[in-house]
N, C-alpha and C. Protein backbone atom coordinates (compact mmCIF):
# COMPACT_ATOMS: atom_id res chain seq x y z
N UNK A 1 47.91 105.65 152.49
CA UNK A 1 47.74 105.88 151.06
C UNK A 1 47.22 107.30 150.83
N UNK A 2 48.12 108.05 150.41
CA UNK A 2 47.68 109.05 149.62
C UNK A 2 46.13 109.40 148.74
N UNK A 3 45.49 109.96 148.65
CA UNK A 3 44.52 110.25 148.07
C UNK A 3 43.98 111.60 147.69
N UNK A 4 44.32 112.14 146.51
CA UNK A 4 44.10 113.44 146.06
C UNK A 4 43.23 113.95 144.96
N UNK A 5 42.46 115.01 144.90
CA UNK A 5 41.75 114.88 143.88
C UNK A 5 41.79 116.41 143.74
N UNK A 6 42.23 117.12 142.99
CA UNK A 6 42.40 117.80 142.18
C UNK A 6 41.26 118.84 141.33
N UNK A 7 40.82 119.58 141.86
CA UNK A 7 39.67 119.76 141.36
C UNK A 7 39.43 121.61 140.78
N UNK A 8 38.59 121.99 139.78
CA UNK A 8 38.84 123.33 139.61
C UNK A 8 37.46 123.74 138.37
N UNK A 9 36.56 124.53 139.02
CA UNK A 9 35.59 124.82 138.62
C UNK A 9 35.26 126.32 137.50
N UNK A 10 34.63 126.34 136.80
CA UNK A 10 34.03 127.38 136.04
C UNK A 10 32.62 127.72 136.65
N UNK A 11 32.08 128.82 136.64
CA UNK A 11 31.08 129.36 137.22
C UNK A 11 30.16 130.22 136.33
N UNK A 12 29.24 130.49 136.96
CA UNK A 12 28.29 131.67 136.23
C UNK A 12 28.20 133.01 137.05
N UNK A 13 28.92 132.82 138.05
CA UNK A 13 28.60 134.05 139.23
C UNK A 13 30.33 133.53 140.03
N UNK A 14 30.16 134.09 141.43
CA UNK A 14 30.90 134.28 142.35
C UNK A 14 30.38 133.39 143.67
N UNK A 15 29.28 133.58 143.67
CA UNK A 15 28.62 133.16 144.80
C UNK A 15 28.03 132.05 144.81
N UNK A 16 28.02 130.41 145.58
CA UNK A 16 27.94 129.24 145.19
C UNK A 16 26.68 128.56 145.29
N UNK A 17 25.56 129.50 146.04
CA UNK A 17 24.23 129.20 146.21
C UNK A 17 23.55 129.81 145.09
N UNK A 18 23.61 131.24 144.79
CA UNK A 18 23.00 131.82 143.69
C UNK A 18 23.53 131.44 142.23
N UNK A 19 24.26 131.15 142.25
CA UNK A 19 25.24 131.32 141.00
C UNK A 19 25.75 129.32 140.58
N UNK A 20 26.16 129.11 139.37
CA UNK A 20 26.55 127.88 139.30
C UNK A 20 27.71 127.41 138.78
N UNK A 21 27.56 125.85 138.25
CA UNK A 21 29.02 126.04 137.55
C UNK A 21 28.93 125.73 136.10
N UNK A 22 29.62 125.80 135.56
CA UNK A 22 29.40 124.98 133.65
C UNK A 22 30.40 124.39 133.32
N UNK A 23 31.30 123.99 133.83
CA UNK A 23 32.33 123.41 133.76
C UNK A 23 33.15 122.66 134.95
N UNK A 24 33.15 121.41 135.43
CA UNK A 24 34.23 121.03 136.00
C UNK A 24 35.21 119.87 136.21
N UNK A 25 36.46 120.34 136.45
CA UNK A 25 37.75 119.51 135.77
C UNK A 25 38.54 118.85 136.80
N UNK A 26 38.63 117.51 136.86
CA UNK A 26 39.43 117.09 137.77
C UNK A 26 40.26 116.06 137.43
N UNK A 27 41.26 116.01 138.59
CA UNK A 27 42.36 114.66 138.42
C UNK A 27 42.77 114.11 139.81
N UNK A 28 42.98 112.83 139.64
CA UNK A 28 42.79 111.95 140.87
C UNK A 28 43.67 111.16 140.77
N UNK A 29 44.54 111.37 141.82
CA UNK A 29 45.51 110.79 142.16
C UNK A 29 46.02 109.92 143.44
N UNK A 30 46.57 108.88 142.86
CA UNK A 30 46.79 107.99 144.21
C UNK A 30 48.24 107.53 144.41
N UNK A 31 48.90 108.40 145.55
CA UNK A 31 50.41 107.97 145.78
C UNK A 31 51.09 108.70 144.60
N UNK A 32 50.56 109.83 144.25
CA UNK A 32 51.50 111.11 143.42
C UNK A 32 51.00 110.29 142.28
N UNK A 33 50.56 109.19 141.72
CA UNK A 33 50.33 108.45 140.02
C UNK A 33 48.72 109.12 139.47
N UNK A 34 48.87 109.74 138.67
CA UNK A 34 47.24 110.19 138.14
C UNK A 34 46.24 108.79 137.59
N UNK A 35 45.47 108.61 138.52
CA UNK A 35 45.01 107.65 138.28
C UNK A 35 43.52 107.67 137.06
N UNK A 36 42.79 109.18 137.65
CA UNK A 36 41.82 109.17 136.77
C UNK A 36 41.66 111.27 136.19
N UNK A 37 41.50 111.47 135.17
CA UNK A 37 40.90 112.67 134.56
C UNK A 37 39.46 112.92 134.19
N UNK A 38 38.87 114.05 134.67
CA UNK A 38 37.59 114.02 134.12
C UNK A 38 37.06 115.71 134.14
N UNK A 39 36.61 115.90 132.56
CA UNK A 39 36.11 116.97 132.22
C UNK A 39 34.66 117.59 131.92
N UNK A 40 33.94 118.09 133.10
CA UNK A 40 32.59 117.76 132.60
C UNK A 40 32.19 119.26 131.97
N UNK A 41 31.06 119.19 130.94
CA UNK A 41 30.24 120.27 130.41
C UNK A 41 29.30 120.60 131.31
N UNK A 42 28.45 121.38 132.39
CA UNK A 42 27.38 120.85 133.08
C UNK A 42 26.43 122.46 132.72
N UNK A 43 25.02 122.27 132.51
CA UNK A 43 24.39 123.02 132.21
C UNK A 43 24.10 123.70 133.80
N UNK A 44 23.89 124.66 133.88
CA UNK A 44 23.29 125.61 135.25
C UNK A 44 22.15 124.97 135.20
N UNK A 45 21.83 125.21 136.80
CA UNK A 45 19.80 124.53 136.68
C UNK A 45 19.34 126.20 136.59
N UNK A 46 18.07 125.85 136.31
CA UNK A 46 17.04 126.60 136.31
C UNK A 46 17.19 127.87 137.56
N UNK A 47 17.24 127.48 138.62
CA UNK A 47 17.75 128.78 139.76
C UNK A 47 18.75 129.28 139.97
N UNK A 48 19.89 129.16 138.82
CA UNK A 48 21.00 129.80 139.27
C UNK A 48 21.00 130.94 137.92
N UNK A 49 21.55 131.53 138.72
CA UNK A 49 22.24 133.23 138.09
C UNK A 49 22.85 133.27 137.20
N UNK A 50 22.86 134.05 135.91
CA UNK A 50 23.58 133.69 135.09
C UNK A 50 24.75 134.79 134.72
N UNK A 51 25.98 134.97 135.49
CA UNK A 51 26.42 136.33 134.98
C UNK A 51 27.36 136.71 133.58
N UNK A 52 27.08 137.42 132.56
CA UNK A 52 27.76 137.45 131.93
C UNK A 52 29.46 137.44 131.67
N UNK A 53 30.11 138.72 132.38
CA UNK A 53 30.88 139.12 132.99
C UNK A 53 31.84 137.94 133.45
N UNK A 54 31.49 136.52 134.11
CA UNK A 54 31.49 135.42 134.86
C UNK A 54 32.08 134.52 133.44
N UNK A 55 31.11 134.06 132.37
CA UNK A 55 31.36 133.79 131.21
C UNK A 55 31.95 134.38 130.55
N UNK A 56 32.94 135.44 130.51
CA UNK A 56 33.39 135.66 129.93
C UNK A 56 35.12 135.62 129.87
N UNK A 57 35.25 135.19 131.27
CA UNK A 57 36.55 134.30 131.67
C UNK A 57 36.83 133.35 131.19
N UNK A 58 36.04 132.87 130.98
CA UNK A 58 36.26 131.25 129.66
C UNK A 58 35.74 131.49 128.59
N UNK A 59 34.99 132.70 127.91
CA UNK A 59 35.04 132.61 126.74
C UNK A 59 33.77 131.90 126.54
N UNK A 60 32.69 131.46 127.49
CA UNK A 60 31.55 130.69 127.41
C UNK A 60 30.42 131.99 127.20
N UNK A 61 29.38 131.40 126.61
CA UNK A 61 28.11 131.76 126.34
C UNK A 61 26.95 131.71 126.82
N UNK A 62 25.69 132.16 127.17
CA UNK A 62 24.83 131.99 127.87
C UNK A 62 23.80 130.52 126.82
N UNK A 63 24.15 130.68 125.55
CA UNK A 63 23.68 130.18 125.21
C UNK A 63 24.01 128.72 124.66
N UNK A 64 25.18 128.76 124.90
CA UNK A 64 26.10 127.57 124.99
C UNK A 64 25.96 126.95 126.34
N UNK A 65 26.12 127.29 126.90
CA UNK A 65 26.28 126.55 128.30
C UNK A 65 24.71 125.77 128.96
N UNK A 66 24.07 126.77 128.17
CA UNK A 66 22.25 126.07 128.58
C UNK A 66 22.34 124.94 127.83
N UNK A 67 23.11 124.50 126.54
CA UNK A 67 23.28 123.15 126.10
C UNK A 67 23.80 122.47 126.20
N UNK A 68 24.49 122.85 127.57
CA UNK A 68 25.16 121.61 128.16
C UNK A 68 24.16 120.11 128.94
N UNK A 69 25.28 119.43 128.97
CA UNK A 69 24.25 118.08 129.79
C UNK A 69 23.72 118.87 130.91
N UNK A 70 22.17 117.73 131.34
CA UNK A 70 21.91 118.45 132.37
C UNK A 70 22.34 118.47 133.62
N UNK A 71 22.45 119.26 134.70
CA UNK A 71 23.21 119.22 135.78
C UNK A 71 23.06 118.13 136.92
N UNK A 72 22.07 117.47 136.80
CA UNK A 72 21.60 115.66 138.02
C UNK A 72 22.16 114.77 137.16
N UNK A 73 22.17 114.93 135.56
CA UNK A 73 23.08 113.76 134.97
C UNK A 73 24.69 113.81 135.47
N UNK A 74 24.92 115.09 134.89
CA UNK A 74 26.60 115.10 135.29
C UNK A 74 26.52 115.15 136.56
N UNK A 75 25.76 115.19 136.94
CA UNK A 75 26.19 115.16 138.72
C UNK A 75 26.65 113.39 139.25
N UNK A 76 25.12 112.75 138.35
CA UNK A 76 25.86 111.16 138.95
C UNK A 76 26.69 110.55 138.14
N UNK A 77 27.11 111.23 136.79
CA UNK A 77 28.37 110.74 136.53
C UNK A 77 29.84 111.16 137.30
N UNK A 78 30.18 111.98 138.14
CA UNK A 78 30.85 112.82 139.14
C UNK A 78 30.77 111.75 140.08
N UNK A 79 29.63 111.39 140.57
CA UNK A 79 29.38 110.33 141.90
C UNK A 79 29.91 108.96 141.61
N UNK A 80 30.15 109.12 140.33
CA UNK A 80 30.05 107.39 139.95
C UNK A 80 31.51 107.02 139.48
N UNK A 81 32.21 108.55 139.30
CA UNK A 81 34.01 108.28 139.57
C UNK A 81 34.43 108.94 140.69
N UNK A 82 33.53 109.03 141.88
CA UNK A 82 34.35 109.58 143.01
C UNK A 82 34.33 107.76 143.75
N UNK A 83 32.89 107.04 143.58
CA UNK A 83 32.33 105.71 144.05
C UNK A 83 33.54 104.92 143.58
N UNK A 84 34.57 104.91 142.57
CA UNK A 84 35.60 103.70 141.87
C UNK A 84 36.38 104.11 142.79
N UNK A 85 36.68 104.87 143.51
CA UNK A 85 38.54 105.26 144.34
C UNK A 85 38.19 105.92 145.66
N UNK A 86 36.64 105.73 146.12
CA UNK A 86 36.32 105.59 147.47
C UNK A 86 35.28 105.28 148.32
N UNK A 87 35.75 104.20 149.50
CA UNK A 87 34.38 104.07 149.88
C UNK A 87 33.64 104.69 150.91
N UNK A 88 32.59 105.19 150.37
CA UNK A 88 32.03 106.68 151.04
C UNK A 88 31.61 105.46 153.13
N UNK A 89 31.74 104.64 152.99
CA UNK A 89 31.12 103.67 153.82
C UNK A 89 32.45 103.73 155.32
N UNK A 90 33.98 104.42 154.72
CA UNK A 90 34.91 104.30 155.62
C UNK A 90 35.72 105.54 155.97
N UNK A 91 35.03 105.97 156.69
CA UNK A 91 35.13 107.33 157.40
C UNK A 91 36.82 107.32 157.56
N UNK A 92 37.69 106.89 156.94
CA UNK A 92 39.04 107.16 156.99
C UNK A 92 39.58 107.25 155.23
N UNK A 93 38.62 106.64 154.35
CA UNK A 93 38.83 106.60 152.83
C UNK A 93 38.30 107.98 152.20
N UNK A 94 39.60 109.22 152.17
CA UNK A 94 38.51 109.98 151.65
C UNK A 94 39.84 110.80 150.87
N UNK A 95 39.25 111.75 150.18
CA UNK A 95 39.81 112.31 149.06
C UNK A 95 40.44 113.98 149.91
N UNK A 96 41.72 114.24 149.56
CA UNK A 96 42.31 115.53 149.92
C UNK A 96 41.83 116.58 148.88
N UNK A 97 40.79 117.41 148.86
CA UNK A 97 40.22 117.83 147.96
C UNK A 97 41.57 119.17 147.55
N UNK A 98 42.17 119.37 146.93
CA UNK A 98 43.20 120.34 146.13
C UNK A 98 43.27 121.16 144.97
N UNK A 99 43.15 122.26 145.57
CA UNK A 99 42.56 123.39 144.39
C UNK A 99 43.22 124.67 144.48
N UNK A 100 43.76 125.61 143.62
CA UNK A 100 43.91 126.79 143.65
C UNK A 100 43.27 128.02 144.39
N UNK A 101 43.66 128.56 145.17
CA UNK A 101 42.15 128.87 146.18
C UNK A 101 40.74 128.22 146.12
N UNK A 102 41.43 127.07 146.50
CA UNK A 102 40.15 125.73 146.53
C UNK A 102 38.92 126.03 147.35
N UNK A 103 38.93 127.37 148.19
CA UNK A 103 37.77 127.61 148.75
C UNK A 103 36.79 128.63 148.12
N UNK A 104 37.36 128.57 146.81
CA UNK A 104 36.07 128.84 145.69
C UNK A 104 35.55 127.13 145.22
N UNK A 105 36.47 126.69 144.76
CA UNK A 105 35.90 125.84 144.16
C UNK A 105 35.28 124.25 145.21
N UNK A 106 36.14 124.51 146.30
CA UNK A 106 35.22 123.57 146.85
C UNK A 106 33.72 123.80 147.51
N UNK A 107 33.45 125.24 147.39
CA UNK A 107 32.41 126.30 148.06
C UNK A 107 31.31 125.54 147.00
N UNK A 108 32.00 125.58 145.81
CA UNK A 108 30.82 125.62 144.30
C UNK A 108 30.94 123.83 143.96
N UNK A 109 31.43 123.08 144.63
CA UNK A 109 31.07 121.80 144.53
C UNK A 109 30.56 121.13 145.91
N UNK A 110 30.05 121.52 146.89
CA UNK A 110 29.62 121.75 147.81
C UNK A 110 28.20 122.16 147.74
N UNK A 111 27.94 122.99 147.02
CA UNK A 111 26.47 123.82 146.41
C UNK A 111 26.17 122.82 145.37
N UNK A 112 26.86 122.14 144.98
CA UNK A 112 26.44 121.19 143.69
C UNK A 112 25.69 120.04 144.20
N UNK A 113 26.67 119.27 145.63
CA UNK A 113 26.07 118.59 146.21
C UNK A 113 24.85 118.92 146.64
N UNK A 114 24.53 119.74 147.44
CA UNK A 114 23.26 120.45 147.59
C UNK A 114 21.87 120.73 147.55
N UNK A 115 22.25 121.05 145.84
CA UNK A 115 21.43 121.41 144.73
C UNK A 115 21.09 120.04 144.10
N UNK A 116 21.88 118.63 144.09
CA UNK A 116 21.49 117.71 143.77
C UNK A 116 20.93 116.55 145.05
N UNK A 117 20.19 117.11 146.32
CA UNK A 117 20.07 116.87 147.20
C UNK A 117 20.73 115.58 147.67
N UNK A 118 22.36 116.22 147.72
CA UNK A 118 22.59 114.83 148.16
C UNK A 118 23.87 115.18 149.62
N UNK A 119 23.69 114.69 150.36
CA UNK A 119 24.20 114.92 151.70
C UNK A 119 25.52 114.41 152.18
N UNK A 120 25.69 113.83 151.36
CA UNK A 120 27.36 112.87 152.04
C UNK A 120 28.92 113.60 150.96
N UNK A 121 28.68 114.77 151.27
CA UNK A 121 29.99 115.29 150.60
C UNK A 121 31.14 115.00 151.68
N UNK A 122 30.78 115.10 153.10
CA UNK A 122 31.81 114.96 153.85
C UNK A 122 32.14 113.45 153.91
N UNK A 123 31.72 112.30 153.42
CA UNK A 123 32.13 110.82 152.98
C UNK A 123 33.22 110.57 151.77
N UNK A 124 33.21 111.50 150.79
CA UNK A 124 34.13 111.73 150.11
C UNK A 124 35.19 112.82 150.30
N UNK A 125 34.99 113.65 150.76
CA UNK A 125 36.54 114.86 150.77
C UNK A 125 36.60 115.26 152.69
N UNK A 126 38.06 115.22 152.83
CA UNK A 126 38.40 115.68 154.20
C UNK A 126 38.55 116.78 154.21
N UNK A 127 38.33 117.53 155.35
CA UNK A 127 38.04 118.91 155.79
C UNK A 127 39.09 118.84 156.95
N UNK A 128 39.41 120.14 156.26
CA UNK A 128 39.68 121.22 155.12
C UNK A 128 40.23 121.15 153.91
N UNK A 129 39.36 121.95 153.00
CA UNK A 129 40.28 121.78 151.72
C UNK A 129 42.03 122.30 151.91
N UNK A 130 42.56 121.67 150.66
CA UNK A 130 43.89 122.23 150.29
C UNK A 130 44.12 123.25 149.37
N UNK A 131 44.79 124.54 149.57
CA UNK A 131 44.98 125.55 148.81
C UNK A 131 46.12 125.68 148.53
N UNK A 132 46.40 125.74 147.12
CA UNK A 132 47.97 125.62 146.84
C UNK A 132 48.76 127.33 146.40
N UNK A 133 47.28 128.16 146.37
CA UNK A 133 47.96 129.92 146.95
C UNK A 133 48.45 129.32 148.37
N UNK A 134 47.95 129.21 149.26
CA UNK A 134 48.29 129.44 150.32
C UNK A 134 49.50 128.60 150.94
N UNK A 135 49.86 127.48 150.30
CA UNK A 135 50.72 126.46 150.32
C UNK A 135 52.14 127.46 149.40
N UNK A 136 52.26 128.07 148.92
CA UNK A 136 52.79 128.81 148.04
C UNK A 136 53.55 130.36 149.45
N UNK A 137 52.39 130.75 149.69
CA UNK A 137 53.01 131.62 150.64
C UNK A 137 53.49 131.61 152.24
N UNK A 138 53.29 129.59 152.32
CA UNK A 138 54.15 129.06 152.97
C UNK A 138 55.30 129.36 152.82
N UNK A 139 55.53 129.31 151.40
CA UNK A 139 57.27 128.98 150.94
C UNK A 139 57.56 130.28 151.04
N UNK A 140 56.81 131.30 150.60
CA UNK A 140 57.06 132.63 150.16
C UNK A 140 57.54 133.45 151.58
N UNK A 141 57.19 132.93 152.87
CA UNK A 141 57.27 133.26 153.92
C UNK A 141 58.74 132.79 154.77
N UNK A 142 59.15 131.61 154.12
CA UNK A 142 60.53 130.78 154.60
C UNK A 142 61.21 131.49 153.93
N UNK A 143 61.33 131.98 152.54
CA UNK A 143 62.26 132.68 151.85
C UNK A 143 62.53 134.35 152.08
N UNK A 144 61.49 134.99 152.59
CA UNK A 144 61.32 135.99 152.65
C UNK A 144 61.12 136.87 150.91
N UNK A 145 60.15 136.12 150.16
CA UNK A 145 60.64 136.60 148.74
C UNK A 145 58.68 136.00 148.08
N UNK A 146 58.38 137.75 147.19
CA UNK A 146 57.35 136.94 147.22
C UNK A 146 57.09 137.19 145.69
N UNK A 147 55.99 136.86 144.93
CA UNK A 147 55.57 137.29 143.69
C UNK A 147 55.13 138.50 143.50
N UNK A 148 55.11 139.19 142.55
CA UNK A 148 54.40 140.31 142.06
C UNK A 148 53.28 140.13 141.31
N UNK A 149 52.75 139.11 141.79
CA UNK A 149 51.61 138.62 140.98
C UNK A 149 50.93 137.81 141.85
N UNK A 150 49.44 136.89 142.00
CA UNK A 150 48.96 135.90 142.88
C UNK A 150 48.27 135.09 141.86
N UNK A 151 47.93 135.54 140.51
CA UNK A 151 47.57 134.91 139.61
C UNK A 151 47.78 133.76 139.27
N UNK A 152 46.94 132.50 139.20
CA UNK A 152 48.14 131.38 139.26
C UNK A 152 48.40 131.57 137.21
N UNK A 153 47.92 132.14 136.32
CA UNK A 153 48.59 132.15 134.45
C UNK A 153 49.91 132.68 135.46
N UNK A 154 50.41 133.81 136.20
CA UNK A 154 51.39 134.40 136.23
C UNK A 154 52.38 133.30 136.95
N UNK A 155 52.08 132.93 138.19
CA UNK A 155 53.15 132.05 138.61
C UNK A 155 53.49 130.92 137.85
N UNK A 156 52.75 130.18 137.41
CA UNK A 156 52.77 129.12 135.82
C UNK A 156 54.32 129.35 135.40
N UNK A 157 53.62 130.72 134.97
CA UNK A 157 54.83 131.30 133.78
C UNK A 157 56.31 131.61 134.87
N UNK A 158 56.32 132.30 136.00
CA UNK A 158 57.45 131.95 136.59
C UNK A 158 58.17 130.91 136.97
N UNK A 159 57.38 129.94 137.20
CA UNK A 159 57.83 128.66 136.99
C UNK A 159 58.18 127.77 135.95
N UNK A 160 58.35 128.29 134.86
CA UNK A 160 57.79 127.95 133.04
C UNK A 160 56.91 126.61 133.10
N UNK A 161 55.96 126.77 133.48
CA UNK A 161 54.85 125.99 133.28
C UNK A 161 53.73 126.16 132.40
N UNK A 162 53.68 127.20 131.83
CA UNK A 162 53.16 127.81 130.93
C UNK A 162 53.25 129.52 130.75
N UNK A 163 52.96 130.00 129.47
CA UNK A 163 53.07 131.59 129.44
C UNK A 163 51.75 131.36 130.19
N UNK A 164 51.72 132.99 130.35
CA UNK A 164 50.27 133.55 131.22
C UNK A 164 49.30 134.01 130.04
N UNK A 165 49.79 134.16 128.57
CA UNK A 165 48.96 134.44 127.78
C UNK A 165 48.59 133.41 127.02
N UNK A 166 48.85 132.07 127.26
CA UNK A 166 48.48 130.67 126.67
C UNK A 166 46.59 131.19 126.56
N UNK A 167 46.09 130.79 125.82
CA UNK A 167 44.70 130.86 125.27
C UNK A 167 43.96 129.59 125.92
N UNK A 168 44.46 128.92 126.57
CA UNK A 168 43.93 128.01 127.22
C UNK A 168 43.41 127.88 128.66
N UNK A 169 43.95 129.38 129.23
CA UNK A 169 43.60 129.65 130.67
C UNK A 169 42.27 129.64 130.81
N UNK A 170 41.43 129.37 131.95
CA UNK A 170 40.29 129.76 132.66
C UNK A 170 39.72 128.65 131.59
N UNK A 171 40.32 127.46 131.06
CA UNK A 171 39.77 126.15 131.04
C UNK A 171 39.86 125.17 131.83
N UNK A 172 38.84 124.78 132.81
CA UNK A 172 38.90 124.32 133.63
C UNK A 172 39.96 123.01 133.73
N UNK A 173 40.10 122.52 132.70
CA UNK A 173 41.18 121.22 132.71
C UNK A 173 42.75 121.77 132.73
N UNK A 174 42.61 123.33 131.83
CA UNK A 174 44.29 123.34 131.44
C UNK A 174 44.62 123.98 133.15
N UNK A 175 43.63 124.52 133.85
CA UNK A 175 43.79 125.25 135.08
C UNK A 175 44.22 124.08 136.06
N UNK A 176 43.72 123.60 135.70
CA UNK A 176 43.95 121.88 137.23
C UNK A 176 44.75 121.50 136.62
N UNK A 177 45.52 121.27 135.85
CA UNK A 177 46.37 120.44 135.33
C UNK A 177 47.76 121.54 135.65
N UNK A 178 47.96 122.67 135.44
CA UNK A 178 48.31 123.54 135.89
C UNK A 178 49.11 123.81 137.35
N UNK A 179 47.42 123.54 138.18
CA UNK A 179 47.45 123.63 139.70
C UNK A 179 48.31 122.21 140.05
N UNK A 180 47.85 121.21 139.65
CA UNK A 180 48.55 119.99 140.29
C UNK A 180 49.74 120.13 140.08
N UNK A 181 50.66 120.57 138.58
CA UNK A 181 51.79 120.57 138.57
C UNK A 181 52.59 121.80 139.54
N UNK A 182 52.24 123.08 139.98
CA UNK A 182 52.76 123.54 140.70
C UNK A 182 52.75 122.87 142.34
N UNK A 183 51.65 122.13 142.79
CA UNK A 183 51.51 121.89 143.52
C UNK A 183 52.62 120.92 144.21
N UNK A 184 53.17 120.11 143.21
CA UNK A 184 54.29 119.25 143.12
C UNK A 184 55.11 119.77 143.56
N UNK A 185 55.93 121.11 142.41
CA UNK A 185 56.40 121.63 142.65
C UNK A 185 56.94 121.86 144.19
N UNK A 186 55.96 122.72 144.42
CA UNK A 186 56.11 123.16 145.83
C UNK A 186 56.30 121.81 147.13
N UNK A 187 55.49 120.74 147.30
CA UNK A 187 55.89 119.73 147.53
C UNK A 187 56.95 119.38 147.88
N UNK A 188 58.00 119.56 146.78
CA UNK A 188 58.89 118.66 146.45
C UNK A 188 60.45 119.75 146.74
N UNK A 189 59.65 120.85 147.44
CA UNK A 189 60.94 121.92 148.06
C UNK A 189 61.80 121.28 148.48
N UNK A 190 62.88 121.75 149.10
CA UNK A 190 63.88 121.62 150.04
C UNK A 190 64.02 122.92 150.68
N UNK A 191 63.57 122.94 151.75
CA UNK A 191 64.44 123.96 152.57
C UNK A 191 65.49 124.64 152.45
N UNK A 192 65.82 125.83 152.19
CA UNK A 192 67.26 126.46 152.12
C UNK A 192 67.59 125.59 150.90
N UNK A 193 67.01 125.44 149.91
CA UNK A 193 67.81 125.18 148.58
C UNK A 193 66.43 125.86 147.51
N UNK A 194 66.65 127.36 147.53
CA UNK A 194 65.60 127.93 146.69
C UNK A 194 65.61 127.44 145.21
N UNK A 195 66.63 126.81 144.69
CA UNK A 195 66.72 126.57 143.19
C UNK A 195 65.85 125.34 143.04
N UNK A 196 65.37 124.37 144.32
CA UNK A 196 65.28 123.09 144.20
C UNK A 196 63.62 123.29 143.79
N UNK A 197 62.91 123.65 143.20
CA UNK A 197 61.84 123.85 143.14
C UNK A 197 60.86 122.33 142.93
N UNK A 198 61.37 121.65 142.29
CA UNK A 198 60.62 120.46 141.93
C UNK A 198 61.28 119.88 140.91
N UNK A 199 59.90 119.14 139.98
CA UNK A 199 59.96 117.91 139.15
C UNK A 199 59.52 118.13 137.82
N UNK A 200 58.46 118.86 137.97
CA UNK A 200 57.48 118.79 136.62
C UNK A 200 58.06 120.03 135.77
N UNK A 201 57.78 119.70 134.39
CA UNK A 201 58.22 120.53 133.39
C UNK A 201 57.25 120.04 132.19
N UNK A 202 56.71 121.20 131.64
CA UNK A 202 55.96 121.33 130.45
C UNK A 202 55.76 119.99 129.58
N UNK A 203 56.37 119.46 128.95
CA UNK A 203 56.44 118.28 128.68
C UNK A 203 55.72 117.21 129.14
N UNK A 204 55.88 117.01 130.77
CA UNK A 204 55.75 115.33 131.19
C UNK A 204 53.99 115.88 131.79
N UNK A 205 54.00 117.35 131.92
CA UNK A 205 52.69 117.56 132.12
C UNK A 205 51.53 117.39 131.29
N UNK A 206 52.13 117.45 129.77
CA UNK A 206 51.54 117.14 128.43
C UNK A 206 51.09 115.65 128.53
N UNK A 207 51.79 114.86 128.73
CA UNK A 207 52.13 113.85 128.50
C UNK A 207 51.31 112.94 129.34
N UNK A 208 51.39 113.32 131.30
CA UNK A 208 50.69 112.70 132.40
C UNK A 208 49.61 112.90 131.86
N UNK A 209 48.50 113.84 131.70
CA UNK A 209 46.87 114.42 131.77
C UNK A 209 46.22 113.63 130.80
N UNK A 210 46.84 113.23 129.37
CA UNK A 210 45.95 113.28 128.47
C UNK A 210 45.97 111.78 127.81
N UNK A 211 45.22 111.07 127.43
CA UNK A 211 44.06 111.63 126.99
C UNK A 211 43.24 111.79 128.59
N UNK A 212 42.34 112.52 128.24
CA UNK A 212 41.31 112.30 129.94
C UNK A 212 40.17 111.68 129.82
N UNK A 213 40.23 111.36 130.98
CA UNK A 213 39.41 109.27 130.74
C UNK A 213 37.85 109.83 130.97
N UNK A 214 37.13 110.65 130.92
CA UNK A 214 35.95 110.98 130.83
C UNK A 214 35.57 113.00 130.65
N UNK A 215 34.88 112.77 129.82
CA UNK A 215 34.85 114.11 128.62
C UNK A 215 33.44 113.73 128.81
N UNK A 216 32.20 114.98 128.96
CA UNK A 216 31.70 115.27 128.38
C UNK A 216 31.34 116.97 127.90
């Protein structure tokens, strides 16, 4: 059984010990079917960094984001939909953690665990994460053909998955929702048939994500 979870963070910094997150968006999937969505608000604690510069990729505020929930609440609401679709108890039940250079964002949910002293991240996600840049220049490497861009707004848009100037980028939900559908994509190659790109198209991506079954 398949088990994927989809995941893609907002930050206050770069760096996953100093710095935090205020946003994070995921989708969970079992056997390619989206089983669960979830968008959290999460306030920075008290020791993390706050960079402007950082917020300003999403368009967030220093003073907005301090009113977010606090970060041990959303943390065990996080624990308490990873607990419905695995049991941390069977060292073979665990989640393919999948992210857009997921070794940011699994770096900064990793530090989350952490910071909420809690120790069993490796009970839920298998190691190594999945990166779907790098899954990308798999393909890019069979074809001999690459982007002029690494951005994933830009590849989106080469793929028409979205323009790159959609106003919705560097939201953590429209970004994972985004990532999973290229991810398919790529997936769902054929060898020596460059046209065969995949499945998903703007539409059924609208359509799979929403509503998302936990918002705060």
């Amino acid at each position: 059984m398949e088990k994927f979870c989809f995941i893609d963070v907002e930050t206050t910094g770069l760096n996953p010990v100093k710095n935090g997150i205020h946003q994070i968006s995921g989708i969970i999937d079992i056997n390619r079917t989206a089983k669960h969505a979830f968008d959290f608000r999460i306030a920075p604690f008290e020791s993390d960094i706050i960079i402007q510069e950082a917020l300003d990729m999403s368009g967030a505020t220093v003073d907005q984001i301090q009113k977010y929930p606090d970060p041990e609440i959303t943390f065990e609401k996080l624990i308490g939909i990873l607990d419905k679709f695995i049991n941390k108890y069977d060292k073979k039940d665990k989640f393919i953690f999948i992210g857009f250079n997921s070794n940011f964002d699994d770096g900064f949910l990793r530090a989350l665990f952490d910071k909420n002293n809690h120790d069993y991240y490796g009970s839920y996600f298998r190691w190594p994460d999945f990166c779907v840049a790098r899954m990308y220049m798999e393909r890019c490497l069979t074809l001999n053909q690459y982007p002029t861009s690494w951005k994933l707004k830009n590849l989106a848009a080469d793929f028409k998955l979205a323009k790159s100037d959609d106003e919705r980028w560097h939201d953590a939900m429209f970004d994972i929702r985004m990532t999973r559908a290229f991810f398919y994509i790529l997936k769902d190659w054929v060898p020596g048939n460059p046209k065969n790109w995949g499945i998903f198209t703007e539409t059924n991506i609208e359509e799979e994500f929403l509503p998302i079954k936990t918002r705060t």
